[in-house]
N, C-alpha and C. Protein backbone atom coordinates (compact mmCIF):
# COMPACT_ATOMS: atom_id res chain seq x y z
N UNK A 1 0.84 -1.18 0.00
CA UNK A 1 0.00 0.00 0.00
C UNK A 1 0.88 1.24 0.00
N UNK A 2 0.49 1.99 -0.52
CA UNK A 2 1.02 3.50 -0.57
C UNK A 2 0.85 4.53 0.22
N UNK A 3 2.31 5.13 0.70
CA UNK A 3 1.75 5.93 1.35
C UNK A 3 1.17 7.62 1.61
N UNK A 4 0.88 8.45 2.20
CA UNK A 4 0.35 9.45 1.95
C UNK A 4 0.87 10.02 1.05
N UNK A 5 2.56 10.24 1.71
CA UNK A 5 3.63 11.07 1.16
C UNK A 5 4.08 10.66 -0.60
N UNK A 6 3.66 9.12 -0.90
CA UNK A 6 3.92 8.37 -2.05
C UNK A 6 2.75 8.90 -2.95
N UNK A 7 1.51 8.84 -2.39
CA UNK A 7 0.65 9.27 -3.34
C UNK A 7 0.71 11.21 -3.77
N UNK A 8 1.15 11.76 -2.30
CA UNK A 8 1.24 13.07 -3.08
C UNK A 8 2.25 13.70 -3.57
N UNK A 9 3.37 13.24 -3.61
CA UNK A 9 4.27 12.77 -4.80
C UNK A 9 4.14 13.37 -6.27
N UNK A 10 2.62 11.68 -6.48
CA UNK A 10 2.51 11.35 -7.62
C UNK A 10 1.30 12.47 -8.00
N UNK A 11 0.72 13.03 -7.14
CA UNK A 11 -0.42 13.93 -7.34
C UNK A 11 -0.13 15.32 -7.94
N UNK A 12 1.25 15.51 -6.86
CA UNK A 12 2.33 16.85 -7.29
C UNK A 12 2.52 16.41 -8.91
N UNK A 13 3.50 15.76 -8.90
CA UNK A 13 3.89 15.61 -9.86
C UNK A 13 3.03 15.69 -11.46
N UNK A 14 2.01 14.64 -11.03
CA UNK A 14 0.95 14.59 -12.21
C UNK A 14 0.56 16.21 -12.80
N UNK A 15 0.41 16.72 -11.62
CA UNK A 15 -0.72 18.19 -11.71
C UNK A 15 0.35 19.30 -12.84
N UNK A 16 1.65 19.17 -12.02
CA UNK A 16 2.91 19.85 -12.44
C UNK A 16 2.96 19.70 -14.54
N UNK A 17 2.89 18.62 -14.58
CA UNK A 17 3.28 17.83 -16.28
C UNK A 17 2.05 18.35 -16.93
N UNK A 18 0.46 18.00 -16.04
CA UNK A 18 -0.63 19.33 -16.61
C UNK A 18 -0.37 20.27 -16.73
N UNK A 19 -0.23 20.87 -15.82
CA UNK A 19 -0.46 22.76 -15.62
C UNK A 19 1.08 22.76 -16.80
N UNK A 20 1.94 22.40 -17.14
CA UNK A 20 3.45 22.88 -17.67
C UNK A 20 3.96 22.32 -18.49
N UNK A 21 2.74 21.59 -19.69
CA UNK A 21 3.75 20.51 -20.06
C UNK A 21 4.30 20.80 -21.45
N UNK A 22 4.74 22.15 -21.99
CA UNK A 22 5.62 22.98 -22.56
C UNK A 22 7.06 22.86 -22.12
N UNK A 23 6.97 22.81 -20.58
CA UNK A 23 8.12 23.09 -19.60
C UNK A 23 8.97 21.58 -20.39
N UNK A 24 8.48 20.78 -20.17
CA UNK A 24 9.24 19.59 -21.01
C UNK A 24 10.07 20.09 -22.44
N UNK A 25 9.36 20.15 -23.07
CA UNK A 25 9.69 20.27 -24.42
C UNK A 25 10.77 21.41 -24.82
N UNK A 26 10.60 22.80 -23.68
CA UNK A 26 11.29 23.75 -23.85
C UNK A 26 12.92 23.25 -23.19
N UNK A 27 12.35 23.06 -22.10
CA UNK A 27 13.58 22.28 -21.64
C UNK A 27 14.60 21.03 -22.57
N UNK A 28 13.53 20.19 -23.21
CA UNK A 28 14.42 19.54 -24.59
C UNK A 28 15.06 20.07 -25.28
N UNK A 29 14.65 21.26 -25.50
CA UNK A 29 15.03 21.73 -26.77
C UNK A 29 16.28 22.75 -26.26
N UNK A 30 16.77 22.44 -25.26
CA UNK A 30 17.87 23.52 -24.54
C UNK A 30 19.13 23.30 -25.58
N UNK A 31 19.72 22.16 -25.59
CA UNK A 31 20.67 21.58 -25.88
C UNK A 31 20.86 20.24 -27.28
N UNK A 32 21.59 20.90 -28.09
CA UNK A 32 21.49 20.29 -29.30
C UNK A 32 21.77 18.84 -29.26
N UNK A 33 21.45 17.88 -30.07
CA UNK A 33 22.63 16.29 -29.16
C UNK A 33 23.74 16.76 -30.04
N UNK A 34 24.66 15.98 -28.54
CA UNK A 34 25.92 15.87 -28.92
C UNK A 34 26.08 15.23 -28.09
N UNK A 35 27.42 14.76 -27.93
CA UNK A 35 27.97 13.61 -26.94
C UNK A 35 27.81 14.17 -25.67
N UNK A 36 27.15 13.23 -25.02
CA UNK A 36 26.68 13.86 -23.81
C UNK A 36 27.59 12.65 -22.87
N UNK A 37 28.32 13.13 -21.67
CA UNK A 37 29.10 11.93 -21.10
C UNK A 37 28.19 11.80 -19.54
N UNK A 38 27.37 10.68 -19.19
CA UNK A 38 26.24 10.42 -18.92
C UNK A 38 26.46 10.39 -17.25
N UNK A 39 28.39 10.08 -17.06
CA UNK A 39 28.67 10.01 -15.47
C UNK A 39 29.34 11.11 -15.24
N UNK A 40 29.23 12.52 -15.71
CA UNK A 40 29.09 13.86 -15.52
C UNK A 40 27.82 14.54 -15.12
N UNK A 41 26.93 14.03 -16.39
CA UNK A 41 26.24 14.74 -16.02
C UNK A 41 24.77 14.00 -14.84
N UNK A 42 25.26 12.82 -14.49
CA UNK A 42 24.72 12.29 -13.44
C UNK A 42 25.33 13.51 -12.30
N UNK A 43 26.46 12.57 -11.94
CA UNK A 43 27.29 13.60 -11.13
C UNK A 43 26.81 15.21 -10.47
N UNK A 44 26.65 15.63 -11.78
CA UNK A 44 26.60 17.33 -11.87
C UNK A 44 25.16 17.45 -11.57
N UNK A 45 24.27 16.92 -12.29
CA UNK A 45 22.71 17.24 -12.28
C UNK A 45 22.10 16.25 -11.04
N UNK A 46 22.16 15.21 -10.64
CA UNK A 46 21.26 14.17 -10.05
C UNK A 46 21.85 14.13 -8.37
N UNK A 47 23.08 14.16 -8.23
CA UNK A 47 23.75 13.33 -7.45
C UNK A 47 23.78 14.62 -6.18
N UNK A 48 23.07 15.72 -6.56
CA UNK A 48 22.54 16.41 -5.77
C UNK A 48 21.16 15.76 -4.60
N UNK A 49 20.39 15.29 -5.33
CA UNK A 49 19.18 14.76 -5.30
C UNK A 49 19.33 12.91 -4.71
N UNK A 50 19.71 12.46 -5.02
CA UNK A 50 20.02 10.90 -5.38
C UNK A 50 21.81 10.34 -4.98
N UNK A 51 21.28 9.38 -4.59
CA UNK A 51 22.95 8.61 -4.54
C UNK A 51 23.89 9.05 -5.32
N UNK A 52 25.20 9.40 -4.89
CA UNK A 52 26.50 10.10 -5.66
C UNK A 52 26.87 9.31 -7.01
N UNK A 53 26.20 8.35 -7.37
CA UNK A 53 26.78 7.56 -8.45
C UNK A 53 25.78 6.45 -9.25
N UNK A 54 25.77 6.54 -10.40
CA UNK A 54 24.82 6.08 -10.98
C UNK A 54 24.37 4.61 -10.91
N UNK A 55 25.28 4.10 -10.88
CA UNK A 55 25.18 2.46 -10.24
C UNK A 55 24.42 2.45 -9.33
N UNK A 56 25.25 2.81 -7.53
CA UNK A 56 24.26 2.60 -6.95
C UNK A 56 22.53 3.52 -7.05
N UNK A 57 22.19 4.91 -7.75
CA UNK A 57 21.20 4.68 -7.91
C UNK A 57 20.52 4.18 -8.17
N UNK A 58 20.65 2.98 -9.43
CA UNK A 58 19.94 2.10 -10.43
C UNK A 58 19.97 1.22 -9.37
N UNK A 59 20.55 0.55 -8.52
CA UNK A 59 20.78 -0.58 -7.91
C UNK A 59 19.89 -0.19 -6.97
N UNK A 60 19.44 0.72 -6.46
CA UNK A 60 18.29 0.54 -5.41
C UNK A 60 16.97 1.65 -5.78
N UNK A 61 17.20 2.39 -6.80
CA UNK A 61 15.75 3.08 -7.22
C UNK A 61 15.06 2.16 -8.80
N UNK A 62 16.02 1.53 -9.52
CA UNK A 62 15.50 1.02 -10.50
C UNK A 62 15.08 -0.23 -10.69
N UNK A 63 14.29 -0.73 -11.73
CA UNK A 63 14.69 -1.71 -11.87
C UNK A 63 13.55 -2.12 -13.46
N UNK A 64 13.30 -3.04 -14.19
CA UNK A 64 12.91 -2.71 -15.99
C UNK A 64 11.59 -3.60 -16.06
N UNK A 65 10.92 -2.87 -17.11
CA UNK A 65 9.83 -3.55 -17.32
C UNK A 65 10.05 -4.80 -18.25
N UNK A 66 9.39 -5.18 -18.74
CA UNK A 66 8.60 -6.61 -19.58
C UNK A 66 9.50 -6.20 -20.88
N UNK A 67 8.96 -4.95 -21.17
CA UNK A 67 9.50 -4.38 -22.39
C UNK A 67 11.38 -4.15 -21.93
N UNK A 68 11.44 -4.03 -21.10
CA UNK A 68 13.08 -3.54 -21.22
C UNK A 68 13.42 -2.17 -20.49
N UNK A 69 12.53 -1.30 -20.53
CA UNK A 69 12.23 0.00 -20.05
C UNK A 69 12.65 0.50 -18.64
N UNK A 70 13.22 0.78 -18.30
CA UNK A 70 13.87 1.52 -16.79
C UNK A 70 13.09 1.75 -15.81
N UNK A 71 12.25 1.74 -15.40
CA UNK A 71 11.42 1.90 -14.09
C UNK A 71 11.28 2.45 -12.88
N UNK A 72 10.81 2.90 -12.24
CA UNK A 72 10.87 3.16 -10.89
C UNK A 72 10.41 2.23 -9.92
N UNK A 73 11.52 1.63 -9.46
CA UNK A 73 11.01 0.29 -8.56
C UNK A 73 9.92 0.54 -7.47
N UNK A 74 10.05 1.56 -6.91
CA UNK A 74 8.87 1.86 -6.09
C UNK A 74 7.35 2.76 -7.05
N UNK A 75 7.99 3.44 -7.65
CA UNK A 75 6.57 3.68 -7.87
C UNK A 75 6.05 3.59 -9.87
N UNK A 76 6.64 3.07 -10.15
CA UNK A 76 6.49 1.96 -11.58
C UNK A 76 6.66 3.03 -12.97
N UNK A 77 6.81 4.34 -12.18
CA UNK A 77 7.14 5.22 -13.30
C UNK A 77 8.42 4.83 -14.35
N UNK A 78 7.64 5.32 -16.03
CA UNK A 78 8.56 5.04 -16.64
C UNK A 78 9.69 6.19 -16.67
N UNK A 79 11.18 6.20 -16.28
CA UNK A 79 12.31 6.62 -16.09
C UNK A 79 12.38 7.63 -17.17
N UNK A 80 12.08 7.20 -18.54
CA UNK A 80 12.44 8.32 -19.57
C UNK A 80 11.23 9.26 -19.80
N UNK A 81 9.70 8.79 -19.72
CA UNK A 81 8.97 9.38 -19.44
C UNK A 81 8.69 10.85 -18.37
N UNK A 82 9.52 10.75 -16.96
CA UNK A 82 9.61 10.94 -15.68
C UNK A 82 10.21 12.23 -16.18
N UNK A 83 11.93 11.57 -16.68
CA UNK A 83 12.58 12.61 -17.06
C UNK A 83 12.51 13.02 -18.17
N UNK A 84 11.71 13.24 -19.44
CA UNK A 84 11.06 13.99 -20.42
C UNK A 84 10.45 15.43 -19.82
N UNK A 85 9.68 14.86 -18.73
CA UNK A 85 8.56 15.70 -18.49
C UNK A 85 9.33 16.82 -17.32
N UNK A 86 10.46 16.51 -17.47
CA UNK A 86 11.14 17.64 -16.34
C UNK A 86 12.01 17.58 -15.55
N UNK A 87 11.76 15.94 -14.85
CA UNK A 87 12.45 15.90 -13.32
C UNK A 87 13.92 15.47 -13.60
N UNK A 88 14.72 16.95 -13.04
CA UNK A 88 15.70 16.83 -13.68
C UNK A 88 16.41 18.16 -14.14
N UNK A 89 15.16 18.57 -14.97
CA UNK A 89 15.73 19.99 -16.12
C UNK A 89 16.84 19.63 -17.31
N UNK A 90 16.47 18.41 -18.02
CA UNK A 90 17.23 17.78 -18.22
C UNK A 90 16.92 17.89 -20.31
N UNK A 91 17.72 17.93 -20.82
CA UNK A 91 17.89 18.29 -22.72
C UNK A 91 17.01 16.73 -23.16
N UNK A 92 16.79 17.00 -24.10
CA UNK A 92 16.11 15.71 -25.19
C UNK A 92 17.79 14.85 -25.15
N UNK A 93 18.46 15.55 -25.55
CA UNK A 93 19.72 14.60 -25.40
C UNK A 93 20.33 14.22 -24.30
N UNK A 94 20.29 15.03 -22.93
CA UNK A 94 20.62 14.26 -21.66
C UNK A 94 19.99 13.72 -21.46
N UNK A 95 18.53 13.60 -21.20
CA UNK A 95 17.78 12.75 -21.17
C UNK A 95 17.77 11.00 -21.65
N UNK A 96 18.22 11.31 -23.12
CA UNK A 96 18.51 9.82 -23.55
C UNK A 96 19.92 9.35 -23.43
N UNK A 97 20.68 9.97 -23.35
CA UNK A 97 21.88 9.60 -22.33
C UNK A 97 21.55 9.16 -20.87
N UNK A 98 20.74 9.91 -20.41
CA UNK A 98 20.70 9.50 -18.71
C UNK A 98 20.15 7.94 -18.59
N UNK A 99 18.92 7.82 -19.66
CA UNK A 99 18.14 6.90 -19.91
C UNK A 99 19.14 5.26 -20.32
N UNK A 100 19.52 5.96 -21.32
CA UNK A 100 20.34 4.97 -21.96
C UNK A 100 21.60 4.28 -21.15
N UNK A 101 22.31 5.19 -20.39
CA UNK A 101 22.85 5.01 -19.14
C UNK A 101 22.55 4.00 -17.82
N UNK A 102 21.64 4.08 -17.37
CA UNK A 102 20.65 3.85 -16.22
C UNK A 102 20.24 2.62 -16.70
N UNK A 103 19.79 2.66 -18.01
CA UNK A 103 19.23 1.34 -18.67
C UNK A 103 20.25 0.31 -18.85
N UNK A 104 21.67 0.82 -19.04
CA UNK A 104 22.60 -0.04 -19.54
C UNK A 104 23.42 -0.66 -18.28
N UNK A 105 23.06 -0.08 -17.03
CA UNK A 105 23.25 -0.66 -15.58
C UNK A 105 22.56 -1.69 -15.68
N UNK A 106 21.54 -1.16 -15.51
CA UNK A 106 20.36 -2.92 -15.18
C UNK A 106 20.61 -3.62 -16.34
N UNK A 107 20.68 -3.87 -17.34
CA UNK A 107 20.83 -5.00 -18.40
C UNK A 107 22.03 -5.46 -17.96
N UNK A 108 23.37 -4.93 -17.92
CA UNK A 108 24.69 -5.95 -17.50
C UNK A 108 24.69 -6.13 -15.94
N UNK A 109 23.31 -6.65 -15.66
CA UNK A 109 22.75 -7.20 -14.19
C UNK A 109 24.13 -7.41 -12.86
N UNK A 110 24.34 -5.79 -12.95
CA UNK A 110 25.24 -5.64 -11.96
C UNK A 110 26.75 -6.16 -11.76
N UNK A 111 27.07 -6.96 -13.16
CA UNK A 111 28.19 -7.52 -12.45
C UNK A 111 29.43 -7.03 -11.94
N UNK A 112 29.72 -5.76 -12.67
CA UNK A 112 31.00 -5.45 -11.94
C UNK A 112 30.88 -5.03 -11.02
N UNK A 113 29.67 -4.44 -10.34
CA UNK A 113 29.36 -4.47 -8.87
C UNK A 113 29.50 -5.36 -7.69
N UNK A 114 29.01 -6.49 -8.15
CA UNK A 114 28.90 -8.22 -7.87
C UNK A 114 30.68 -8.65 -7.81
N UNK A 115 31.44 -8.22 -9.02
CA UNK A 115 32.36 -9.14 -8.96
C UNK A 115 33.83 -8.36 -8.69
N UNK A 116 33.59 -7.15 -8.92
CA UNK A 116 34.46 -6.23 -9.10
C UNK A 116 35.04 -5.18 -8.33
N UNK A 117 33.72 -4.57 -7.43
CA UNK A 117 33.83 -3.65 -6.63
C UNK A 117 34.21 -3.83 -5.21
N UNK A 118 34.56 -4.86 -5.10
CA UNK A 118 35.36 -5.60 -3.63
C UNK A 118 36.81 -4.90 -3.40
N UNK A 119 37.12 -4.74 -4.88
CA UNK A 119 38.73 -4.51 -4.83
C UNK A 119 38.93 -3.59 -5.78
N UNK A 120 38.29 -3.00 -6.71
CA UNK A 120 38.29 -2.05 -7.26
C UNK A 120 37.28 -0.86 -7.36
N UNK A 121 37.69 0.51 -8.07
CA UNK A 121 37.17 1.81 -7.75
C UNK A 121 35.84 1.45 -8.69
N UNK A 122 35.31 2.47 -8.75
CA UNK A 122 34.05 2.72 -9.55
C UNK A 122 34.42 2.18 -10.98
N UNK A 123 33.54 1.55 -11.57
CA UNK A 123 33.92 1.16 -12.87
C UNK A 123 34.40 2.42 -13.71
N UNK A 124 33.75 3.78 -13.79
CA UNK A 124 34.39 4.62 -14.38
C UNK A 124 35.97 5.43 -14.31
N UNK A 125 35.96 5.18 -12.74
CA UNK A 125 37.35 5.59 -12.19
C UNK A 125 38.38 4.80 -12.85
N UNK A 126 38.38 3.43 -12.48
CA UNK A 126 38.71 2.05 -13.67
C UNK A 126 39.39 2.39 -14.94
N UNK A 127 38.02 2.38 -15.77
CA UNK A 127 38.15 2.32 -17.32
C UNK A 127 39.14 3.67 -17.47
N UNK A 128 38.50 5.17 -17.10
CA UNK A 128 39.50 5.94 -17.55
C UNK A 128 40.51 6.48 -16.73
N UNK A 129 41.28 5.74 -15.95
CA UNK A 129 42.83 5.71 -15.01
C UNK A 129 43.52 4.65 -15.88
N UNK A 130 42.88 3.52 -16.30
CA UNK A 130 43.93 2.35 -16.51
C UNK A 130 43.75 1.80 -17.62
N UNK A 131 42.51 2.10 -18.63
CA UNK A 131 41.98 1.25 -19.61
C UNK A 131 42.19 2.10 -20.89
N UNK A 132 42.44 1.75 -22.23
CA UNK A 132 42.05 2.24 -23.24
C UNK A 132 41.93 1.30 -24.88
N UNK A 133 41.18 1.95 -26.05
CA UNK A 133 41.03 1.38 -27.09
C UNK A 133 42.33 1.37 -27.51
N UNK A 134 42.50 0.18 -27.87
CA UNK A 134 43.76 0.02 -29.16
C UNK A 134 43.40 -0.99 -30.41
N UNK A 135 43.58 -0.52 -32.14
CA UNK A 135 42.83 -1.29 -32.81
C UNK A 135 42.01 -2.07 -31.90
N UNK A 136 40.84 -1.63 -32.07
CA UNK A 136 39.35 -1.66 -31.72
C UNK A 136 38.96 -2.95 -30.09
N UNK A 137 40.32 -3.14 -29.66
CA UNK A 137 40.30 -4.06 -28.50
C UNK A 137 40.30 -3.37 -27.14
N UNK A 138 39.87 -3.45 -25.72
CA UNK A 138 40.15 -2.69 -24.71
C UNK A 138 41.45 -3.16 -23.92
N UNK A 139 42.48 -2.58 -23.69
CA UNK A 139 43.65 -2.71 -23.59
C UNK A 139 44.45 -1.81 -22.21
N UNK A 140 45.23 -2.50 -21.53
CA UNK A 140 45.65 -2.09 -19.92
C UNK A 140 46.41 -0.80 -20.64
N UNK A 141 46.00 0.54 -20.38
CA UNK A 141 46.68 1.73 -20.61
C UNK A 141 48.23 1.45 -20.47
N UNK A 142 48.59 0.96 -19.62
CA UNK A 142 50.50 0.89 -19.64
C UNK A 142 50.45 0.05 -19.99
N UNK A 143 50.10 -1.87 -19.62
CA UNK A 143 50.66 -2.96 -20.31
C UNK A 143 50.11 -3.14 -21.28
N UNK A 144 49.47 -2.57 -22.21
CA UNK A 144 48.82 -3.24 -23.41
C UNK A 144 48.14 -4.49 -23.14
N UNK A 145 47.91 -4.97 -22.40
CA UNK A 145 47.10 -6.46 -22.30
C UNK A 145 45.92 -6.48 -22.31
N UNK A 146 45.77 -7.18 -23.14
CA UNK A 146 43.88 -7.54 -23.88
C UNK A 146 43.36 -8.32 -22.32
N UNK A 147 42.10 -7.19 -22.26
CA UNK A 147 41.58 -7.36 -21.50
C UNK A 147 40.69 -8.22 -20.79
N UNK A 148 40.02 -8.43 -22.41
CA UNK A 148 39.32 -9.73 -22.46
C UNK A 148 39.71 -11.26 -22.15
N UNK A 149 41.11 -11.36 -22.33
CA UNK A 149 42.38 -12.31 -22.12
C UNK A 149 42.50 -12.21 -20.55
N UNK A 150 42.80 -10.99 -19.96
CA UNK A 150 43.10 -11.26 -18.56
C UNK A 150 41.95 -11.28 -17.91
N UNK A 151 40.62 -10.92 -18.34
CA UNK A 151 39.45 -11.24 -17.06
C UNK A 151 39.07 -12.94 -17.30
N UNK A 152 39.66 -13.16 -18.33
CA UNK A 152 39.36 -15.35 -18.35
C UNK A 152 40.31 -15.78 -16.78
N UNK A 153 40.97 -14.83 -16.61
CA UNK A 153 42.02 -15.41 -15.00
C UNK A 153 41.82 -14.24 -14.03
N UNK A 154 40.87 -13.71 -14.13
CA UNK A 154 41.08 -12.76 -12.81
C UNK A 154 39.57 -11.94 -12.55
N UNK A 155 39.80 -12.34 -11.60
CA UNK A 155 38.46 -12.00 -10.57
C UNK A 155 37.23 -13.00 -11.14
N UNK A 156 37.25 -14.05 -11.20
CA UNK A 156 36.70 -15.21 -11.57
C UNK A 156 35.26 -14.94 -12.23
N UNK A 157 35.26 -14.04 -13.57
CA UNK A 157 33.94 -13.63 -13.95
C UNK A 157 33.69 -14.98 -14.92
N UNK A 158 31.95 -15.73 -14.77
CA UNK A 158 32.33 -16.91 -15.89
C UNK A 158 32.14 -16.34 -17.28
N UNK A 159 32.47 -17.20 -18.43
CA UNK A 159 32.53 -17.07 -19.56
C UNK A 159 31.45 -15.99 -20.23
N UNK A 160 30.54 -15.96 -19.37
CA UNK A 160 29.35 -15.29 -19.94
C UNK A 160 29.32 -13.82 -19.46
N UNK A 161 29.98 -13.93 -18.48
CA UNK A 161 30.00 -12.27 -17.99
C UNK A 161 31.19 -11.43 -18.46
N UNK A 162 32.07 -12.00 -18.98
CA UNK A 162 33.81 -11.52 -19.29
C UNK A 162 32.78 -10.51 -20.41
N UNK A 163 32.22 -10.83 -21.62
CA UNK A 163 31.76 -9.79 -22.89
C UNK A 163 31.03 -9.18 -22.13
N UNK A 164 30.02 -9.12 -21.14
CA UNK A 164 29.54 -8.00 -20.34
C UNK A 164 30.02 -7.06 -19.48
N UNK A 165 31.36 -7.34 -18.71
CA UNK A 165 32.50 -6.45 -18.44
C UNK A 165 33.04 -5.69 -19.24
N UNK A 166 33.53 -6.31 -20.62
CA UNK A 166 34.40 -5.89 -21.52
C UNK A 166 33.18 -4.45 -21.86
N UNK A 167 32.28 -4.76 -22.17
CA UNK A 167 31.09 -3.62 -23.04
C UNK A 167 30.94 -2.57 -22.04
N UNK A 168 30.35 -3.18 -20.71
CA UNK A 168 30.73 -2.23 -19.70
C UNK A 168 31.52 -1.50 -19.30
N UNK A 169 32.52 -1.73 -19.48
CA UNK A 169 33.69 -1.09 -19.26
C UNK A 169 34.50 -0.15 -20.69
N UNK A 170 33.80 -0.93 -21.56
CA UNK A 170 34.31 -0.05 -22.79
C UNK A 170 33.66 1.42 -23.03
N UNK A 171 32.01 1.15 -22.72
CA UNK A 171 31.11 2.28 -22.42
C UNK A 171 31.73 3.55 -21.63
N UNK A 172 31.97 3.24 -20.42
CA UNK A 172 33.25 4.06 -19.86
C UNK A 172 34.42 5.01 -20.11
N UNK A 173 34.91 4.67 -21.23
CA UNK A 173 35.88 5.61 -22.05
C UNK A 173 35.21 6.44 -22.79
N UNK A 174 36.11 8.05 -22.72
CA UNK A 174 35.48 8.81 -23.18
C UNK A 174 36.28 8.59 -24.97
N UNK A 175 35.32 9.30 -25.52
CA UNK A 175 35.89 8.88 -27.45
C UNK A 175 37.42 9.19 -27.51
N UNK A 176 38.12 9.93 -26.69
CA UNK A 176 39.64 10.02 -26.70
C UNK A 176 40.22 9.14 -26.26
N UNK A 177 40.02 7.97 -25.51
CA UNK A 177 40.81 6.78 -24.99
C UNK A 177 41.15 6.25 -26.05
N UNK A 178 40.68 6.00 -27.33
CA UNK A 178 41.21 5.50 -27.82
C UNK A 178 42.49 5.59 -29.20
N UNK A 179 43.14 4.56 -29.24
CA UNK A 179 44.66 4.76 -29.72
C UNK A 179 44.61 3.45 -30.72
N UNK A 180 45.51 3.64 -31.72
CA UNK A 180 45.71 2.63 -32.46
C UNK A 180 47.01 2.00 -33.02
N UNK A 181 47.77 1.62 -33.05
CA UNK A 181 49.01 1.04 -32.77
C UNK A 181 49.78 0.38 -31.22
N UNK A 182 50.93 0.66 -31.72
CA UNK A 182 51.52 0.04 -30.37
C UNK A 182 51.64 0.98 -29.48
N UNK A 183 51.52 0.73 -27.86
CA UNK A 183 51.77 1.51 -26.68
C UNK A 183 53.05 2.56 -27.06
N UNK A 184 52.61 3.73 -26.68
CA UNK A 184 53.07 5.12 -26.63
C UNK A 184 53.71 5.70 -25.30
């Protein structure tokens, strides 16, 4: 059951997207797309509001519908919907960055959280301190070592989760990590 404070919330909220729902659209239209880097502008915009880091927000406010869709575990709102309509103050293009972001937590069902975060920093701290592209592989910034090669022996991810690290973690680099030839 819901409670007072849950339903007027949703009452606020509803009335708000009536009485304003220009306020959306104007607000979309702030910011042209462009590469939007999604654990900035978590950081900068949310982390005021919400857990300092996007993981653990998703890990205890989210969780996806039937369709795939981002959710609000407590109160079933759809996530891109939510933040369309405002909450946030957030561009048509942060928006689907934030979305796309948030969404791409819950699909690689936590693992570097699960397997990783015992002994290492934030996956983003990670990828861009120590990680980068080299011909199109993710590669140890100083040793060059294929990455995909060393998580088959380390930190015991099984076979099925190593390509969900690797993507995860590739997501992470900003478009300058990457390099093509031999270590520099």
């Amino acid at each position: 059951m819901m409670s007072l404070r849950v339903i007027a919330r949703i009452l606020l909220l509803a009335s708000l997207a009536a009485l304003f729902p220009q306020t959306a659209r104007a607000q979309t239209a702030r910011m042209p797309d462009q590469a939007v880097d999604s654990h900035a502008l978590y950081e900068r915009r949310c982390a005021m509001c919400h857990p300092p880091h996007a993981g653990d927000f998703a890990i205890k406010a989210l969780t996806r519908d039937r369709e795939g869709r981002a959710i609000g575990r407590k109160s079933g709102f759809d996530l891109e919907v939510f933040l369309a309509r405002g909450h946030g103050r957030l561009s048509a293009g942060e928006v689907r960055a934030m979305v796309a972001h948030l969404t791409g937590i819950l699909e690689r069902r936590f693992v570097y959280h699960d397997k990783c975060r015992i002994c290492h920093d934030r996956a983003v701290v990670l990828a861009r301190k120590r990680l980068v592209m080299r011909d199109g592989r993710l590669t140890g910034r100083y040793s060059g070592c294929d990455i995909a090669a060393f998580l088959a022996h380390h930190g015991r991810p099984t076979a099925d989760e190593v390509p969900v690290l690797i993507d995860m973690l590739t997501r992470q680099l900003p478009s300058l990590a990457t390099t093509t030839g031999p270590r520099g």
